[in-house]
PDB file of N, CA and C in Angstrom:
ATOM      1  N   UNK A   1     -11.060 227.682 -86.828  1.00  0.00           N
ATOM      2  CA  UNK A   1     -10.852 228.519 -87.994  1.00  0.00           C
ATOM      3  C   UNK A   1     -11.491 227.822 -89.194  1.00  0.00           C
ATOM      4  N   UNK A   2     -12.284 228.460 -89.884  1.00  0.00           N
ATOM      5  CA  UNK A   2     -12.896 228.481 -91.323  1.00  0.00           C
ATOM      6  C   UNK A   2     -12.098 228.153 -92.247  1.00  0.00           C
ATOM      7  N   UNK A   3     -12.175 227.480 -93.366  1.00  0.00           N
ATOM      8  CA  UNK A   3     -11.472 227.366 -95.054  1.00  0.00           C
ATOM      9  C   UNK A   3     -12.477 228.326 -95.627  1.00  0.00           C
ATOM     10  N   UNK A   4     -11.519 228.847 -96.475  1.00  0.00           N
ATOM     11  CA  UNK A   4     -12.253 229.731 -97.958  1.00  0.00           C
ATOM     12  C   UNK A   4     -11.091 229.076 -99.104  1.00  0.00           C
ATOM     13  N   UNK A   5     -12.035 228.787 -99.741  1.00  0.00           N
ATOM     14  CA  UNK A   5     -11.438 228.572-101.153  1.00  0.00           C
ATOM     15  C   UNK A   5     -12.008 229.774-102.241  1.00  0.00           C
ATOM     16  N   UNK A   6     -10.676 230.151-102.849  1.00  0.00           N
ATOM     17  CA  UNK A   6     -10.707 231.383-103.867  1.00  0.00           C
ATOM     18  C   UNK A   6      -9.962 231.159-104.375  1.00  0.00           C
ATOM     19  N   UNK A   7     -10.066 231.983-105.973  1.00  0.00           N
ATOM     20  CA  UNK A   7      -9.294 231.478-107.054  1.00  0.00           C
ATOM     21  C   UNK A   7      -8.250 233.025-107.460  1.00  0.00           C
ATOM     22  N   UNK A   8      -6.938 233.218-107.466  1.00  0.00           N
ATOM     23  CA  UNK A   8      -6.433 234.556-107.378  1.00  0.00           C
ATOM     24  C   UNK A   8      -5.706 234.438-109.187  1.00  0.00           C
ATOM     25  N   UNK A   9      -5.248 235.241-109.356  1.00  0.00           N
ATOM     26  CA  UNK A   9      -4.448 235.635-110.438  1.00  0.00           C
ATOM     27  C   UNK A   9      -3.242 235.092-110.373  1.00  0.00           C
ATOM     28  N   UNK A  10      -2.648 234.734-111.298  1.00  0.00           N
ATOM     29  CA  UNK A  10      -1.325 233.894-111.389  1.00  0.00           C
ATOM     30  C   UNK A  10      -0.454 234.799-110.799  1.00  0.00           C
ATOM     31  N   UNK A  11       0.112 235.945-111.244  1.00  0.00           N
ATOM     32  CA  UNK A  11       0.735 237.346-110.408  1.00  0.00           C
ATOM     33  C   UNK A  11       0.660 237.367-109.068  1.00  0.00           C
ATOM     34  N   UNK A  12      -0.242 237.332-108.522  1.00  0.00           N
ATOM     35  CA  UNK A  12      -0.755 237.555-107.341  1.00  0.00           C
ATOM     36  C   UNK A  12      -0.115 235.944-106.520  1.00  0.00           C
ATOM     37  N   UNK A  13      -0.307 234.999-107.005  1.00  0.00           N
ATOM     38  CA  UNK A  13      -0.129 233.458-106.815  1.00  0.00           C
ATOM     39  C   UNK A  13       1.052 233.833-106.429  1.00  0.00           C
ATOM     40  N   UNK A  14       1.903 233.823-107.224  1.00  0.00           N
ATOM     41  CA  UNK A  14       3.508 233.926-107.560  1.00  0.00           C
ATOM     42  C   UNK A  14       4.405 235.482-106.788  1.00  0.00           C
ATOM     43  N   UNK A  15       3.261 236.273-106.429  1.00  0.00           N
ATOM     44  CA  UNK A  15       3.924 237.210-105.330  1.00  0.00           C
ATOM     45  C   UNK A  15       3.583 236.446-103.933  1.00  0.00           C
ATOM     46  N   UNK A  16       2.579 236.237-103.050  1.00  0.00           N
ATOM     47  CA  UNK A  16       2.481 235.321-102.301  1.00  0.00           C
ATOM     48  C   UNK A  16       3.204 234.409-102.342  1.00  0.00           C
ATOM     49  N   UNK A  17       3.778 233.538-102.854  1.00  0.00           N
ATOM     50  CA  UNK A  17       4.730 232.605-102.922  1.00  0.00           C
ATOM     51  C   UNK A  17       5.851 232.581-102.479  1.00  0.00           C
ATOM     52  N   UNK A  18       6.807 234.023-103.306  1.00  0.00           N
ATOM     53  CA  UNK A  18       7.859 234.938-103.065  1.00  0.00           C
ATOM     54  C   UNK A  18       7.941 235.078-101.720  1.00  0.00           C
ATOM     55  N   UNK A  19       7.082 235.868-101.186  1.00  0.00           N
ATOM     56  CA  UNK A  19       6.911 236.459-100.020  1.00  0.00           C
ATOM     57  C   UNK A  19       6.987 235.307 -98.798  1.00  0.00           C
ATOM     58  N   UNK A  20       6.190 234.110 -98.791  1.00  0.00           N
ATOM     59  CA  UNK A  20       6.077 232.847 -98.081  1.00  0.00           C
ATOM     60  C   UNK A  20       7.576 232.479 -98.110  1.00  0.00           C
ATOM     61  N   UNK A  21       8.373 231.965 -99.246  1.00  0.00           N
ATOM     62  CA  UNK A  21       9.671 231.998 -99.339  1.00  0.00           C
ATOM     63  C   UNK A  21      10.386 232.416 -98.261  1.00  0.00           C
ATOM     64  N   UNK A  22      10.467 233.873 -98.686  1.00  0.00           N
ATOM     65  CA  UNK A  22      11.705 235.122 -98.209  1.00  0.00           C
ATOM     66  C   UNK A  22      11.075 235.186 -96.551  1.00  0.00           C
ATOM     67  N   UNK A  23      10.445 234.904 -96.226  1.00  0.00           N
ATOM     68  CA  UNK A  23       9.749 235.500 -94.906  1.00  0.00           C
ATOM     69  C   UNK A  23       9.803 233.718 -93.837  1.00  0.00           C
ATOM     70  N   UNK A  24      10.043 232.685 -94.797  1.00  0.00           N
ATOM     71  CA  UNK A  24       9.660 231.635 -94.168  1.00  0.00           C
ATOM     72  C   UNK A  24       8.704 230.947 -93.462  1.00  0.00           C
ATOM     73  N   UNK A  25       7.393 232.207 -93.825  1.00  0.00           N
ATOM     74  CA  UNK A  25       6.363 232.009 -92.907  1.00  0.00           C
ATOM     75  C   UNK A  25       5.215 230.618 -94.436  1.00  0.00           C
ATOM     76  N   UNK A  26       3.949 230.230 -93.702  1.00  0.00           N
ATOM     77  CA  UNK A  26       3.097 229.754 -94.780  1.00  0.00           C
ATOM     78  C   UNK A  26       2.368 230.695 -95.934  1.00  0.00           C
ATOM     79  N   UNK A  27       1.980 229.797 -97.020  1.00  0.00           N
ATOM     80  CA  UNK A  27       1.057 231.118 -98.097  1.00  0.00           C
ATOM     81  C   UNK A  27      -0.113 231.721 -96.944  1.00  0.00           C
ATOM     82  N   UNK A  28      -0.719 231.044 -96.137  1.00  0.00           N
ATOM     83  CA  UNK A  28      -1.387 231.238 -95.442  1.00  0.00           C
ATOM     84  C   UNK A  28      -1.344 232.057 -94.786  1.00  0.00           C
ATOM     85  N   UNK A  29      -0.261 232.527 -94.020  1.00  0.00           N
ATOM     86  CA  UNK A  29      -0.059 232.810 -93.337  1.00  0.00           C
ATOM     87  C   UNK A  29      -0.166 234.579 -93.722  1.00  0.00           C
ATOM     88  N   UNK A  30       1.082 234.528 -95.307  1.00  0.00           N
ATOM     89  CA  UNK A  30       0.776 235.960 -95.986  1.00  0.00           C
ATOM     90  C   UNK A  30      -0.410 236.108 -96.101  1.00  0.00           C
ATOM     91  N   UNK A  31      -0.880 235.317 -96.701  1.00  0.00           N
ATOM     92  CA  UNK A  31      -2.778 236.073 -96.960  1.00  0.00           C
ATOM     93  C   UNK A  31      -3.581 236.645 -95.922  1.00  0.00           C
ATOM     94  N   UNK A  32      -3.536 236.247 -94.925  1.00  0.00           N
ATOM     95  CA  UNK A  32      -4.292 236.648 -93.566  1.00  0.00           C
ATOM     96  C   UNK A  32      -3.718 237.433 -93.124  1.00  0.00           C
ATOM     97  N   UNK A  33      -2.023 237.962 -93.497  1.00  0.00           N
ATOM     98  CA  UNK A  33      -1.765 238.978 -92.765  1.00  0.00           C
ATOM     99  C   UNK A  33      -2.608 240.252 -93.963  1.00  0.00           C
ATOM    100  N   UNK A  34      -2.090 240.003 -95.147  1.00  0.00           N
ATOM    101  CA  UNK A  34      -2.096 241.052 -96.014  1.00  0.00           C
ATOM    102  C   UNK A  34      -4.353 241.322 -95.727  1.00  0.00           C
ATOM    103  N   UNK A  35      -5.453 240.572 -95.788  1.00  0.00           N
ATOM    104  CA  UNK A  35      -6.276 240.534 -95.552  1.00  0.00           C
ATOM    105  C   UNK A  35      -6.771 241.468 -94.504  1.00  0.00           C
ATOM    106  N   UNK A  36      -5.641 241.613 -93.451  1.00  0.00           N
ATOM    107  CA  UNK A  36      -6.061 241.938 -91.953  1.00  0.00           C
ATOM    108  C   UNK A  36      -5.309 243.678 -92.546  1.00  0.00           C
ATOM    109  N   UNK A  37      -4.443 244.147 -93.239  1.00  0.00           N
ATOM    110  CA  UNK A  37      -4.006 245.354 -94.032  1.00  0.00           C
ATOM    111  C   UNK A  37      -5.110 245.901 -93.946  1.00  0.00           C
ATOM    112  N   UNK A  38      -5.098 247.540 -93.900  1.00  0.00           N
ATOM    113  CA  UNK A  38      -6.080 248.247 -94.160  1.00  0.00           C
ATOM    114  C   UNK A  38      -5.924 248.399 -95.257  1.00  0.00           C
ATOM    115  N   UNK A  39      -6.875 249.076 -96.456  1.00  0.00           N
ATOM    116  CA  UNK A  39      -6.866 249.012 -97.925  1.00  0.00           C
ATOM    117  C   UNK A  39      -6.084 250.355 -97.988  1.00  0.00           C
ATOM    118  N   UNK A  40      -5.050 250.809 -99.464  1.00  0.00           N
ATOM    119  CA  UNK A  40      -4.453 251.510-100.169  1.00  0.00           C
ATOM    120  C   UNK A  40      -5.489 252.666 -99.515  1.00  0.00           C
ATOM    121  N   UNK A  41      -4.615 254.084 -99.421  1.00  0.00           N
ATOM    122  CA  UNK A  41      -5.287 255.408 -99.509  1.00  0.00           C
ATOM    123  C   UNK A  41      -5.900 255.585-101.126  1.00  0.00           C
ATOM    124  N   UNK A  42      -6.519 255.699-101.654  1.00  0.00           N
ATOM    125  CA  UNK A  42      -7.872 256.407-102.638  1.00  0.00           C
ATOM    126  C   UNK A  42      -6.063 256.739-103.310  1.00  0.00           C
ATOM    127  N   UNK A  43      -5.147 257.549-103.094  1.00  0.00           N
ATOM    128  CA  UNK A  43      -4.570 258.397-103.981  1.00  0.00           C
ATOM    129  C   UNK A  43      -3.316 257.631-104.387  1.00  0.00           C
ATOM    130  N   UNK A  44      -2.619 256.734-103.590  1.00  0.00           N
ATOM    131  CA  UNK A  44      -1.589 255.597-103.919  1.00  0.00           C
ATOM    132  C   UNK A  44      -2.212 253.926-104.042  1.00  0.00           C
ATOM    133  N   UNK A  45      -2.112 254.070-105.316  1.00  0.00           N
ATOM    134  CA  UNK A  45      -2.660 252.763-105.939  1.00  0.00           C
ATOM    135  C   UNK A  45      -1.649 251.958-106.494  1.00  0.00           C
ATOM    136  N   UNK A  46      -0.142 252.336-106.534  1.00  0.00           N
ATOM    137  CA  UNK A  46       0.838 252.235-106.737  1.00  0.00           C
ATOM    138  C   UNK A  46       1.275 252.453-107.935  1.00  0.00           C
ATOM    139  N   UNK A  47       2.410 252.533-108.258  1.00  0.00           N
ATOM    140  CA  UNK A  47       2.906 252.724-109.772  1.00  0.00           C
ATOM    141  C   UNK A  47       2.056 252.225-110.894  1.00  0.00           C
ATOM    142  N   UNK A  48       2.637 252.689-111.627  1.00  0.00           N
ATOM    143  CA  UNK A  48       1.991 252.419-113.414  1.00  0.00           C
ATOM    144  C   UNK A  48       2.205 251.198-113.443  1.00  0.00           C
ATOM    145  N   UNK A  49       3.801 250.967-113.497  1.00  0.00           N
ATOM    146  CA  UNK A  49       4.143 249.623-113.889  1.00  0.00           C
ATOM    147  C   UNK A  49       3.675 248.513-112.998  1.00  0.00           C
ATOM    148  N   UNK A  50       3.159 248.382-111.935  1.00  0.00           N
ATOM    149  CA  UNK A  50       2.469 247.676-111.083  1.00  0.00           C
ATOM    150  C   UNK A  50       0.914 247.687-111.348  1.00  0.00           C
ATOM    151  N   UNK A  51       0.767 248.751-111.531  1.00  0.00           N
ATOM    152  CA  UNK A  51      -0.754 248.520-112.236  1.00  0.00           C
ATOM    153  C   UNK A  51      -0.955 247.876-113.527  1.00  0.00           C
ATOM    154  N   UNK A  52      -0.290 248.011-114.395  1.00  0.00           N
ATOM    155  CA  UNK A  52      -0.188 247.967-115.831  1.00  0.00           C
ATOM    156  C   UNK A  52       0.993 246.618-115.795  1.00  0.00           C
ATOM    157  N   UNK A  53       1.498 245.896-115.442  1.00  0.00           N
ATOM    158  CA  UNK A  53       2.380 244.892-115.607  1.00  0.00           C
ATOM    159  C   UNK A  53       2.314 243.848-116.167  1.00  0.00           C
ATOM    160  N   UNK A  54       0.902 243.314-115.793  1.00  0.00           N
ATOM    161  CA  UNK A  54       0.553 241.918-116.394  1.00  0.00           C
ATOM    162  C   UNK A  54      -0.141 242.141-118.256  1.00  0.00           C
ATOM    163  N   UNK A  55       0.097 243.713-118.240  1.00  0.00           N
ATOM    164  CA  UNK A  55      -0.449 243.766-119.525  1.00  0.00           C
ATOM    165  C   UNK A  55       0.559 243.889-120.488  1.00  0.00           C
ATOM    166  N   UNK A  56       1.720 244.392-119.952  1.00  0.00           N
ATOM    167  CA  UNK A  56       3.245 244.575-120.833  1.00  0.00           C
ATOM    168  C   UNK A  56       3.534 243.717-121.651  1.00  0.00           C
ATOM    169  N   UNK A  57       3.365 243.680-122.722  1.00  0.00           N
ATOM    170  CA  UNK A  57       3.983 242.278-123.945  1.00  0.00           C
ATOM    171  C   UNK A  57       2.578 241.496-124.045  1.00  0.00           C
ATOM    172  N   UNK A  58       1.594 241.972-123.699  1.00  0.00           N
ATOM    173  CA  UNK A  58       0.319 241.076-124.467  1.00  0.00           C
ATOM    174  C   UNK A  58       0.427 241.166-125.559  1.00  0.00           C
ATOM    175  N   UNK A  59       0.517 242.137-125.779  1.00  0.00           N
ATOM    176  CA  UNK A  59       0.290 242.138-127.149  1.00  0.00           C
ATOM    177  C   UNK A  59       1.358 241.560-128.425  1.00  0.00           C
ATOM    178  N   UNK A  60       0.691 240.904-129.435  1.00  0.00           N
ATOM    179  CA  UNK A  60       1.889 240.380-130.249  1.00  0.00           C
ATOM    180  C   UNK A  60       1.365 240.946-131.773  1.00  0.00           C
ATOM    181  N   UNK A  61       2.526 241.009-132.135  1.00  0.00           N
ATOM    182  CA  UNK A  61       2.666 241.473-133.703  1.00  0.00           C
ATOM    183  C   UNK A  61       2.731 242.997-133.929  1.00  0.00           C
ATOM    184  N   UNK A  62       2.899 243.862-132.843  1.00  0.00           N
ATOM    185  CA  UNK A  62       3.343 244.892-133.012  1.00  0.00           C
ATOM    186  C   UNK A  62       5.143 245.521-132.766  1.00  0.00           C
ATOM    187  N   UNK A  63       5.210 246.494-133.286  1.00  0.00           N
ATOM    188  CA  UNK A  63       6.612 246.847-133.422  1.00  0.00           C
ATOM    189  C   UNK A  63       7.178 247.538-132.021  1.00  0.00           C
ATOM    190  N   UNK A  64       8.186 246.993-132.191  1.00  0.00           N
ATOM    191  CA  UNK A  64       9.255 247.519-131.061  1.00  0.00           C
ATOM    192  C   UNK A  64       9.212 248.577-130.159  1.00  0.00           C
ATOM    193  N   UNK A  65      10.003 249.327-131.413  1.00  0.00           N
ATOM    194  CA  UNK A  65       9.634 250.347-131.289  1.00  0.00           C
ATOM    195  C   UNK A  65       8.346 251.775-130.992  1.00  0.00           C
ATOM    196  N   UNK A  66       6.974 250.898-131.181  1.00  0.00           N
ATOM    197  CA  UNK A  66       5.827 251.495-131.316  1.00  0.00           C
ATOM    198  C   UNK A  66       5.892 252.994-130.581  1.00  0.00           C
ATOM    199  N   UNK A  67       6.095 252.582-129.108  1.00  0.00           N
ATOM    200  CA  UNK A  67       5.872 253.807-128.145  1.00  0.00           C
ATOM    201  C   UNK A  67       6.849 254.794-128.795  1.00  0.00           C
ATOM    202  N   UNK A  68       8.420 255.006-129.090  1.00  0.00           N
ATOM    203  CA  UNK A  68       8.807 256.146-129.383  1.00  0.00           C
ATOM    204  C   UNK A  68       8.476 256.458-131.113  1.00  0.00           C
ATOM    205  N   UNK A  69       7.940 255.701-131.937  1.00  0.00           N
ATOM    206  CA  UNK A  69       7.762 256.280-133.362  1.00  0.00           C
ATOM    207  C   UNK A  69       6.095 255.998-133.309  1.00  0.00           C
ATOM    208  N   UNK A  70       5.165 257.036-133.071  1.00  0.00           N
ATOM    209  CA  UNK A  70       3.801 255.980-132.905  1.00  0.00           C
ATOM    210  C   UNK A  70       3.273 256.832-133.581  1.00  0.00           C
ATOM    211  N   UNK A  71       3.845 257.817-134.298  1.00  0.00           N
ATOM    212  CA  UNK A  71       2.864 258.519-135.642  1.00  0.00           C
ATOM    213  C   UNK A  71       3.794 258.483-137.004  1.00  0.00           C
ATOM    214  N   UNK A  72       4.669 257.270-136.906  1.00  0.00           N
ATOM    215  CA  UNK A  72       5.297 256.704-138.469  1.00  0.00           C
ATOM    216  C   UNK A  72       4.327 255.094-138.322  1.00  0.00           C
ATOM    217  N   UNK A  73       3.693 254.608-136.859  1.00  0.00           N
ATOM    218  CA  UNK A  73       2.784 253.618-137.503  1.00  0.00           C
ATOM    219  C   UNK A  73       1.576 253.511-136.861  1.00  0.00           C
ATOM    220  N   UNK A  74       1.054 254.696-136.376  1.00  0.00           N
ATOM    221  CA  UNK A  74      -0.418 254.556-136.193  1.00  0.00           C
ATOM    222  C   UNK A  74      -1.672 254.238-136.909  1.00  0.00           C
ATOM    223  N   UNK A  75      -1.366 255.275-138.360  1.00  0.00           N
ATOM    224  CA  UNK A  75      -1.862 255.657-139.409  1.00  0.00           C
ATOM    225  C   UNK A  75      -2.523 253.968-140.205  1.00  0.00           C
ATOM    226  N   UNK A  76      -0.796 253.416-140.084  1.00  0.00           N
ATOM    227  CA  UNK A  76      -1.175 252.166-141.057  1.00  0.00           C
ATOM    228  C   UNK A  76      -1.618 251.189-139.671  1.00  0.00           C
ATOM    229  N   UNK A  77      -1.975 251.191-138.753  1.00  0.00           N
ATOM    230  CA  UNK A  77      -2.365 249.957-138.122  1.00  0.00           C
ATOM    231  C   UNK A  77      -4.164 250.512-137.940  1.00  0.00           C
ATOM    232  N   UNK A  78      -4.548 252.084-138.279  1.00  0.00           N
ATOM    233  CA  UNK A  78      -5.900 252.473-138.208  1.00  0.00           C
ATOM    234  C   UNK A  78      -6.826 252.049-139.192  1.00  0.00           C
ATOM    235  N   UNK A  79      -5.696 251.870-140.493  1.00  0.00           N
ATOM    236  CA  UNK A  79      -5.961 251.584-141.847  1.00  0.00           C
ATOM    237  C   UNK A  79      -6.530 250.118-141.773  1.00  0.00           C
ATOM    238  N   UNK A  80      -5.388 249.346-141.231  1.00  0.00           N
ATOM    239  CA  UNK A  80      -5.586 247.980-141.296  1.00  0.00           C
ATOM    240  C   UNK A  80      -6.901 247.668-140.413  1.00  0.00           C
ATOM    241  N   UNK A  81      -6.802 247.645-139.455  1.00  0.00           N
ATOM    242  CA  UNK A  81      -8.247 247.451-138.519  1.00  0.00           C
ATOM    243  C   UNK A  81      -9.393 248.378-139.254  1.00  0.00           C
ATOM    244  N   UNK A  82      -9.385 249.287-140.060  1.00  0.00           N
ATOM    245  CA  UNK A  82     -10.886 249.067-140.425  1.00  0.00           C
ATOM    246  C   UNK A  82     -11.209 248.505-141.453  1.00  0.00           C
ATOM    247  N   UNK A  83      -9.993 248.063-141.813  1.00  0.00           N
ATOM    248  CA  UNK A  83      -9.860 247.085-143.033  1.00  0.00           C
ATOM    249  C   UNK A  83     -10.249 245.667-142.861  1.00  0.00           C
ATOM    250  N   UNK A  84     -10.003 245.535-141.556  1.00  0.00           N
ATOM    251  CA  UNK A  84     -10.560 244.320-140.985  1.00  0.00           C
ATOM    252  C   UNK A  84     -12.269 244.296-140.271  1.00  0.00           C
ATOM    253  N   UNK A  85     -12.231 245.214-140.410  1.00  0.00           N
ATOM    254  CA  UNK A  85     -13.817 245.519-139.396  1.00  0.00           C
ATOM    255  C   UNK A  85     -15.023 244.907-140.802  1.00  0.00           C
ATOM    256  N   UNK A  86     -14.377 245.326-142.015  1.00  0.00           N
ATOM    257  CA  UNK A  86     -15.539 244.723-143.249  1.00  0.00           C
ATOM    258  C   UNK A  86     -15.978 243.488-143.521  1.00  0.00           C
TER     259      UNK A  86
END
């Protein structure tokens, strides 16, 4: 058997890990199974929040609240960024 060295996403690191854990098997061992997986159907790519997860809370210096009041502060954060674009 061959080595490959590859470099994965911390997320990805840390689900493999989990999984090696709970299963008792090696990281190795998950990867080659999940590898040998046929790929996702085209139409289940899985949830939002699985797609979109590692992006949740990037962002800093915005308000809380944003998503349910987002036309009491769209206006002034459109203002500000082209205020910044000069």
């Amino acid at each position: 058997m061959k080595t490959l060295t590859v470099r994965l996403p911390d997320s990805l690191v840390t689900e493999i890990e989990h999984e090696s854990r709970a299963r008792s098997v090696s990281k190795s061992d998950v990867v080659r199974e999940r590898l040998r997986q046929s790929p996702r159907p085209p139409g289940k790519r899985g949830t939002m929040r699985e797609l979109l997860g590692d992006l949740i809370g990037s962002v800093e210096g915005l308000p809380t609240d944003l998503a349910r009041n987002k036309k009491k502060y769209l206006p002034g954060l459109i203002r500000a960024k082209k205020l910044h674009r000069r």
